[in-house]
Protein backbone atom coordinates (compact mmCIF):
# COMPACT_ATOMS: atom_id res chain seq x y z
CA UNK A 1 -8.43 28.66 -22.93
CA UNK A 2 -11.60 28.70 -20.83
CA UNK A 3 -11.88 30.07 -17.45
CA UNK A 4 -12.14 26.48 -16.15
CA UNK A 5 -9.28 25.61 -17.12
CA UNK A 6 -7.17 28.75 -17.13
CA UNK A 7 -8.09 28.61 -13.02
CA UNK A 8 -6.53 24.97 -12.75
CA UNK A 9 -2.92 26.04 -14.59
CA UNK A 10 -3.26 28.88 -12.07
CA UNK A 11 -3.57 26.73 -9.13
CA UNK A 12 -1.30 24.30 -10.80
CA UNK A 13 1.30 27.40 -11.07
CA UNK A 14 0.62 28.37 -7.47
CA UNK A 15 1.34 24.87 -5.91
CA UNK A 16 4.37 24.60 -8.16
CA UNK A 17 5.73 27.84 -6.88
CA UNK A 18 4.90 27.08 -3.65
CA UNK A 19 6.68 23.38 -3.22
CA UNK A 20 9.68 25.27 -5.43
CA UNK A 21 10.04 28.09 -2.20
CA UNK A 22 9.95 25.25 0.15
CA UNK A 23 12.63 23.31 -1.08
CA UNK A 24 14.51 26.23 -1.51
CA UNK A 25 14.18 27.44 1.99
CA UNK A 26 14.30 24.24 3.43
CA UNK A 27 15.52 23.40 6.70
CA UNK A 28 14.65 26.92 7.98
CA UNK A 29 13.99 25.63 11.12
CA UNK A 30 15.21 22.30 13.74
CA UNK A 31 14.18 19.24 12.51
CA UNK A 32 12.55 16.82 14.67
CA UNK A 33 13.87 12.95 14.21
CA UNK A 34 11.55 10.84 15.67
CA UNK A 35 13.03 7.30 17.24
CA UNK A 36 10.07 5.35 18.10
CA UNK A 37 11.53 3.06 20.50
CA UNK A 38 12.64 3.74 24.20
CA UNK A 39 16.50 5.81 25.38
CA UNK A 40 19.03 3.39 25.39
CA UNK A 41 18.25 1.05 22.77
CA UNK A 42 20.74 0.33 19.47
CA UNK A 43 18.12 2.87 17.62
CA UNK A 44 18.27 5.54 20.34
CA UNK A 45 22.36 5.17 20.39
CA UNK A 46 22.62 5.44 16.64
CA UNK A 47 19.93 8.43 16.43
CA UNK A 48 21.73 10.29 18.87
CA UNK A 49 25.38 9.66 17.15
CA UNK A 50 24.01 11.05 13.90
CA UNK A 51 21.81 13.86 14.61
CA UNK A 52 25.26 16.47 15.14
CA UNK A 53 26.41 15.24 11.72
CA UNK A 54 23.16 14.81 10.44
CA UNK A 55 22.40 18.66 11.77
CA UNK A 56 25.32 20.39 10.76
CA UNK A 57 25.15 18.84 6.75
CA UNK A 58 21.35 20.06 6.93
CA UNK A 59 22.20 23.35 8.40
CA UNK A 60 20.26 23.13 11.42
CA UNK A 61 19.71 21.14 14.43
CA UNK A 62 18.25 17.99 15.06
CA UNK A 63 16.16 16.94 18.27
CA UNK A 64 15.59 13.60 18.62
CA UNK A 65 12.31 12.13 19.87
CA UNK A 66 11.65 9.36 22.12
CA UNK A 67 8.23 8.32 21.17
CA UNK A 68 8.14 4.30 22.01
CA UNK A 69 5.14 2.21 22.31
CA UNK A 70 3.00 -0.61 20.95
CA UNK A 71 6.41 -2.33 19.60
CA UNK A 72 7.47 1.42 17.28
CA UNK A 73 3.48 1.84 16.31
CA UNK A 74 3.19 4.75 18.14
CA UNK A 75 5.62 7.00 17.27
CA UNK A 76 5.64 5.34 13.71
CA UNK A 77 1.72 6.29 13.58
CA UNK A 78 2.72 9.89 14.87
CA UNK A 79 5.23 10.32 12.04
CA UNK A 80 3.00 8.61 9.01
CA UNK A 81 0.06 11.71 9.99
CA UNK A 82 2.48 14.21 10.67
CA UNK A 83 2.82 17.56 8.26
CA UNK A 84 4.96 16.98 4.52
CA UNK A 85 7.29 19.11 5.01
CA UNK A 86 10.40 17.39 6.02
CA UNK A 87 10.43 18.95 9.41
CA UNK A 88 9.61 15.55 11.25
CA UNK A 89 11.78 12.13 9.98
CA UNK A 90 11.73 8.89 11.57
CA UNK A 91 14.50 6.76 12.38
CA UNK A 92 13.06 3.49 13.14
CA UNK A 93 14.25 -0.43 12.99
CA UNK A 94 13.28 -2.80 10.66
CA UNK A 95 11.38 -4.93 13.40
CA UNK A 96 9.37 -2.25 13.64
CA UNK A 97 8.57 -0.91 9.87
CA UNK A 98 8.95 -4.93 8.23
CA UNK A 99 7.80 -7.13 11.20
CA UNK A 100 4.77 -4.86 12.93
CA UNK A 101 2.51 -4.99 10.14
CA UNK A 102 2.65 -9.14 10.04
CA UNK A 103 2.56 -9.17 13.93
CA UNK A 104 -0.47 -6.53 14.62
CA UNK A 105 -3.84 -7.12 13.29
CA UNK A 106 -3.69 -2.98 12.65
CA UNK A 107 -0.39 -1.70 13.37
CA UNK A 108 -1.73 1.75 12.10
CA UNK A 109 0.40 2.87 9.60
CA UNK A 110 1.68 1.38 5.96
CA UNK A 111 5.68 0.67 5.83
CA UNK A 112 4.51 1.23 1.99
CA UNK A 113 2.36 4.02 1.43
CA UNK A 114 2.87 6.13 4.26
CA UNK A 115 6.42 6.66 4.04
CA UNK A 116 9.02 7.58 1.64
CA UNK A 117 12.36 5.57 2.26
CA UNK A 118 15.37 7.80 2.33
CA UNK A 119 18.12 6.32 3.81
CA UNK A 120 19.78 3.19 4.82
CA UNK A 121 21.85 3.68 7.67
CA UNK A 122 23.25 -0.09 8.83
CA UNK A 123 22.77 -3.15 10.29
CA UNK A 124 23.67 -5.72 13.18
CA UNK A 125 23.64 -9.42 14.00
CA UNK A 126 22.28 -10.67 17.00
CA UNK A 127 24.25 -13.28 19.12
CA UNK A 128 22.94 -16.44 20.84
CA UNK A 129 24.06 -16.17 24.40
CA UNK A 130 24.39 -18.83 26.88
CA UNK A 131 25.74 -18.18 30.36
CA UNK A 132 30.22 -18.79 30.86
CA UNK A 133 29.49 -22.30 32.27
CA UNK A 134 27.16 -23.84 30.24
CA UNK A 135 27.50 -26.84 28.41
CA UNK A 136 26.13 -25.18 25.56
CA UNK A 137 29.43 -24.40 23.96
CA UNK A 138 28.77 -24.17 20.52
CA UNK A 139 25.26 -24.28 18.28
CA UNK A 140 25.88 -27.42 17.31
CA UNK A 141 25.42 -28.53 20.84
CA UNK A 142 22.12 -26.02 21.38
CA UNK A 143 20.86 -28.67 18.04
CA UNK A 144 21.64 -31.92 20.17
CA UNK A 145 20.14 -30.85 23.37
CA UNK A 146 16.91 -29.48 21.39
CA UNK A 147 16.98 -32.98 19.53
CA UNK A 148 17.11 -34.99 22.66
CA UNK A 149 14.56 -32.97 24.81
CA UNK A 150 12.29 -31.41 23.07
CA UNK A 151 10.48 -28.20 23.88
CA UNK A 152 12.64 -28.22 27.21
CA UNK A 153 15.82 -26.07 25.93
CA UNK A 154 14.45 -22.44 26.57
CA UNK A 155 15.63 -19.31 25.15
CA UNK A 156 14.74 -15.62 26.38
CA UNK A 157 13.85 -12.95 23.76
CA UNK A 158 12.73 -9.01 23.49
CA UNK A 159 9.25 -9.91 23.36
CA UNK A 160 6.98 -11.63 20.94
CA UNK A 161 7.78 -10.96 17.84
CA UNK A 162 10.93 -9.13 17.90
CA UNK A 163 13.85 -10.36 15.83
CA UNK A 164 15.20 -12.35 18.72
CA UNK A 165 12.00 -14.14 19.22
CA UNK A 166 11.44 -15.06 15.23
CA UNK A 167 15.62 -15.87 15.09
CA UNK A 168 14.73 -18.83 17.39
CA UNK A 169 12.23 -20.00 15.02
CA UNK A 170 14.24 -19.99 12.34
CA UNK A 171 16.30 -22.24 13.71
CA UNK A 172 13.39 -24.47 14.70
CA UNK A 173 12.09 -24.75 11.18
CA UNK A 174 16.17 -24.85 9.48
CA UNK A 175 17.42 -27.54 12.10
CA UNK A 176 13.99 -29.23 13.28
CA UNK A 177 13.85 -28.89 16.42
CA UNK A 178 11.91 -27.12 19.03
CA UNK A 179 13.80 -24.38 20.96
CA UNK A 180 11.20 -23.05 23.49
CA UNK A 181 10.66 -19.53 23.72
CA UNK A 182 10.28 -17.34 26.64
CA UNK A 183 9.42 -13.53 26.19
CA UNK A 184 10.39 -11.07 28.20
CA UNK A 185 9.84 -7.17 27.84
CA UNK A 186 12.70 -5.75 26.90
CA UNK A 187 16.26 -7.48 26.13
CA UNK A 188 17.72 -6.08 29.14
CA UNK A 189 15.91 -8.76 31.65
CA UNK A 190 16.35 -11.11 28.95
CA UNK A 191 20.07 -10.86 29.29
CA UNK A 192 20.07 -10.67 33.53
CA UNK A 193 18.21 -14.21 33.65
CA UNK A 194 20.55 -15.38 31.65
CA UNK A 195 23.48 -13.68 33.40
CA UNK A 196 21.76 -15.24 36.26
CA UNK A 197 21.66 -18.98 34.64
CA UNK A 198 17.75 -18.85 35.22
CA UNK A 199 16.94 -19.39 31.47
CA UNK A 200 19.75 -21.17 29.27
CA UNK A 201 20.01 -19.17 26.08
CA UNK A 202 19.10 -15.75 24.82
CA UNK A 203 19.12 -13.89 21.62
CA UNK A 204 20.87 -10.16 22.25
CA UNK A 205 21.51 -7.79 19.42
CA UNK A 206 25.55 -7.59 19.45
CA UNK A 207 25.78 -3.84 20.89
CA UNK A 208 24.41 -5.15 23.90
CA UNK A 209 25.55 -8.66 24.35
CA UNK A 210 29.41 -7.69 23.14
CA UNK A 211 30.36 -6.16 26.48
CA UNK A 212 29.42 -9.20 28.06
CA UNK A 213 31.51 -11.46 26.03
CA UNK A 214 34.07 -9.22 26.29
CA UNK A 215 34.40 -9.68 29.82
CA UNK A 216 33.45 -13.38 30.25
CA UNK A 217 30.21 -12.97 31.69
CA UNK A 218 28.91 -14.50 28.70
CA UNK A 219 29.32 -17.12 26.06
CA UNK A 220 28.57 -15.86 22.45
CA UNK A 221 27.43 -19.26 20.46
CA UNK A 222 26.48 -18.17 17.15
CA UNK A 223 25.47 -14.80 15.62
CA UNK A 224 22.51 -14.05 13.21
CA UNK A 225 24.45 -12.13 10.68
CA UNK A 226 25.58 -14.19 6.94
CA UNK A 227 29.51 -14.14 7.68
CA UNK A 228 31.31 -13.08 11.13
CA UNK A 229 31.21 -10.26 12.30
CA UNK A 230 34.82 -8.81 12.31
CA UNK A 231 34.17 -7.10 16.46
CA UNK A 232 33.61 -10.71 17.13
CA UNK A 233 35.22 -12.97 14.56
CA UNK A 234 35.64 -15.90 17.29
CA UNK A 235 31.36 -16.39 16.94
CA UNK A 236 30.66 -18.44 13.98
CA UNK A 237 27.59 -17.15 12.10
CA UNK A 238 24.51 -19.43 12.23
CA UNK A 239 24.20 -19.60 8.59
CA UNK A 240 27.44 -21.30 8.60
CA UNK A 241 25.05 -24.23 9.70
CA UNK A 242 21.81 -23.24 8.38
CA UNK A 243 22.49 -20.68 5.52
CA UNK A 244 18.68 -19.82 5.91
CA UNK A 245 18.93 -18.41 9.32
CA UNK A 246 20.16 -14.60 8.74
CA UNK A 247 18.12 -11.76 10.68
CA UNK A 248 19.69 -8.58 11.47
CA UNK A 249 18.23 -5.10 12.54
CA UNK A 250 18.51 -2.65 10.51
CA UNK A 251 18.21 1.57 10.71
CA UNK A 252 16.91 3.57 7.90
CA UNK A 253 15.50 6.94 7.51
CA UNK A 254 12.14 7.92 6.88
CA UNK A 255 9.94 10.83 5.44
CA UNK A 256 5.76 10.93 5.87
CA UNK A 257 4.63 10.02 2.25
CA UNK A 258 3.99 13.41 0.04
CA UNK A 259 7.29 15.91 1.11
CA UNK A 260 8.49 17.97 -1.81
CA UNK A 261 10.89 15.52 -3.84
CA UNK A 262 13.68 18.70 -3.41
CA UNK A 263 13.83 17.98 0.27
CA UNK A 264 13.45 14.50 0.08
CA UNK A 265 16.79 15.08 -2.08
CA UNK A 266 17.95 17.00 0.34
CA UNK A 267 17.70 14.99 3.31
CA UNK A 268 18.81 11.97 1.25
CA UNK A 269 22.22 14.28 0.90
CA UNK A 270 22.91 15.18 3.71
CA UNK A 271 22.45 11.97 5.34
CA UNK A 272 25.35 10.70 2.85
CA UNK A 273 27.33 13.84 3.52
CA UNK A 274 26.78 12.74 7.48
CA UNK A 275 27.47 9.02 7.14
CA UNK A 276 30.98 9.74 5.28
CA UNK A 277 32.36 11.65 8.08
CA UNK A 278 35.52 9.07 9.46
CA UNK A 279 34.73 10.03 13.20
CA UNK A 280 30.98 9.31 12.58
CA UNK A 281 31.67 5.80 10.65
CA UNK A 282 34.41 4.78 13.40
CA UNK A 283 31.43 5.28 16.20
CA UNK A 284 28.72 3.46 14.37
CA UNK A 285 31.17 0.63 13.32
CA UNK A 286 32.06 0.79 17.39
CA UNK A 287 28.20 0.11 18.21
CA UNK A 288 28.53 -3.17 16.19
CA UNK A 289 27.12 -1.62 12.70
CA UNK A 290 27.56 -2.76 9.48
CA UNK A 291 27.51 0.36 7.05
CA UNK A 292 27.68 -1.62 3.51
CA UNK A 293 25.21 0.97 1.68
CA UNK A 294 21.88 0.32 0.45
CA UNK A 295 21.41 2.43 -2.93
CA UNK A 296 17.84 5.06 -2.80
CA UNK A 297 16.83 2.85 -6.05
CA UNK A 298 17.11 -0.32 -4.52
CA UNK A 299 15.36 0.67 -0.83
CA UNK A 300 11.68 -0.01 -1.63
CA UNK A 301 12.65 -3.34 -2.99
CA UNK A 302 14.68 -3.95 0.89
CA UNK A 303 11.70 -3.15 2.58
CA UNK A 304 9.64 -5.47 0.36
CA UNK A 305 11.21 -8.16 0.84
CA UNK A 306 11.53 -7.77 4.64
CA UNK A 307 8.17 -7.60 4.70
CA UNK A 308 7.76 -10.56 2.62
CA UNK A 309 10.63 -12.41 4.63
CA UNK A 310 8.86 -11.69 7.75
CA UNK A 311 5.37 -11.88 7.08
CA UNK A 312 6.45 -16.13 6.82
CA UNK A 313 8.31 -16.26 9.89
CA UNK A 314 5.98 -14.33 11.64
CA UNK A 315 2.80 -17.23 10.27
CA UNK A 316 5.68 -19.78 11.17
CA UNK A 317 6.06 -18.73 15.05
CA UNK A 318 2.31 -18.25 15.39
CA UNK A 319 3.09 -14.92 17.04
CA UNK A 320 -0.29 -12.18 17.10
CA UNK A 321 -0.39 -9.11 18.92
CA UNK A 322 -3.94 -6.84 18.73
């Protein structure tokens, strides 16, 4: 063997070693789990409901990071440059890793290529709201109103873009009609104007619409999920009409593209080892979570065709964000 290439098994040797003493010391120190969306939201809730399991199956702690911005760019960018070492995860939506890159000319990341997939947490429907004493009982009647006026029959939504915005199209293109959209920043003024009857409808992820059906200060119409959802089994799905219409956020957990497979394995356990705990499931289903699992063989394909999903309903609503 010449010197060449007895230098390259060395360094070959050396990186091999090295990755192996990684993975084998790995988590030897807190783990940061970045949540690129702002406190409060159904990502923020779940992240910090999992990060004690999540900790104590890894070993260490977790500290979850707030990094919102630019609809999840920012702290998605942060995570996508960040070091391989499995020291800094993201826990992000899929509005932000499946939707962004349709909706931003250069969203500054790849949902692809810059990540590595390692667990599917859950999902949740969102509900079309109407205030208690509307007329707008069921969807059915949301349809005839839309048929009869159209462009007049408003609904409130997240922002451009988000799920609740793109839900409304959906039923534009499955039903034909033209539902007007009004965005707002944030769903939490979304929900007060129409808690305030000064827009008619809203879409609202179910974890923060379901207190307000609970206690009559809102209507829930239909929800965006393919069967009912068994906290609210009284909402008939929308797909129950148009079988088309089904958009739910989802959570899943991701690694910067390029950590050692061993603690990609490892994370991938202990997120399992997490999710199984009873008290852990009983909270998450409590938020309004679906946890049917996703397999790690079949999660590149999910994101793939959410992007592929999206990237249509995104051309569809003419939505654009620089």
């Amino acid at each position: 063997m010449n010197k060449k290439w007895s230098r390259l098994l060395g360094a070959l040797i050396g990186v091999l070693i090295a990755s192996s003493a990684l993975a084998q010391a790995y988590p030897s120190k807190p783990v940061a789990l970045v949540v690129p969306q702002a406190a409060g939201g159904t990502n923020d809730i779940v992240a910090r409901l999992i990060a004690p399991a999540f900790g104590e199956a890894l070993n260490t702690s977790i500290v979850v990071e707030n990094r919102p911005g630019a609809g999840g760019n920012i702290g998605t960018q942060s995570v996508a440059r960040s070091a391989k070492d499995g020291y800094t995860l993201l826990l992000t939506i899929n509005s932000a890793q499946a939707i962004n890159p349709a909706l931003y000319k250069n969203p500054g990341f790849d949902p692809i290529n810059d990540f590595v997939f390692l667990s599917y947490i859950g999902s949740t429907p969102y509900v079309l709201v109407a205030p208690p004493n509307s007329s707008l009982k069921t969807l059915a009647d949301v349809v005839a109103v839309a048929k009869k006026r159209p462009g007049e029959l408003s609904y409130a939504s997240a922002g451009n873009g988000t799920i609740n915005h793109l839900l409304g199209t959906m039923i534009n293109i499955s039903a034909n009609v033209e539902l007007q959209h009004i965005p707002y920043k944030g769903v939490s003024p979304a929900i007060n104007d129409v808690l305030g009857a000064q827009v008619p409808l809203a879409f609202a992820s179910l974890p923060s619409s379901l207190p307000y059906i609970r206690s009559g200060k809102l209507q829930g119409i239909a929800i965006s999920s393919a069967k009912r959802s068994p906290l609210a089994p009284e909402i008939p799905a929308i797909a129950e009409s148009y079988p088309d219409c089904v958009g739910e956020v989802w959570i899943g957990l991701f690694a910067p593209q390029g950590i050692p497979t061993e603690v990609a394995r490892t994370l991938q356990t202990a997120m399992e080892k997490s999710l199984a705990q009873s008290d852990l499931k009983d909270k998450l289903i409590s938020q309004g979570l679906d946890l049917s699992p996703v397999p790690a063989n079949q999660l590149n394909n999910k994101l793939k065709e959410e992007l592929a999903k999206w990237k249509k309903i995104v051309k569809e609503s003419g939505a654009h964000l620089d």
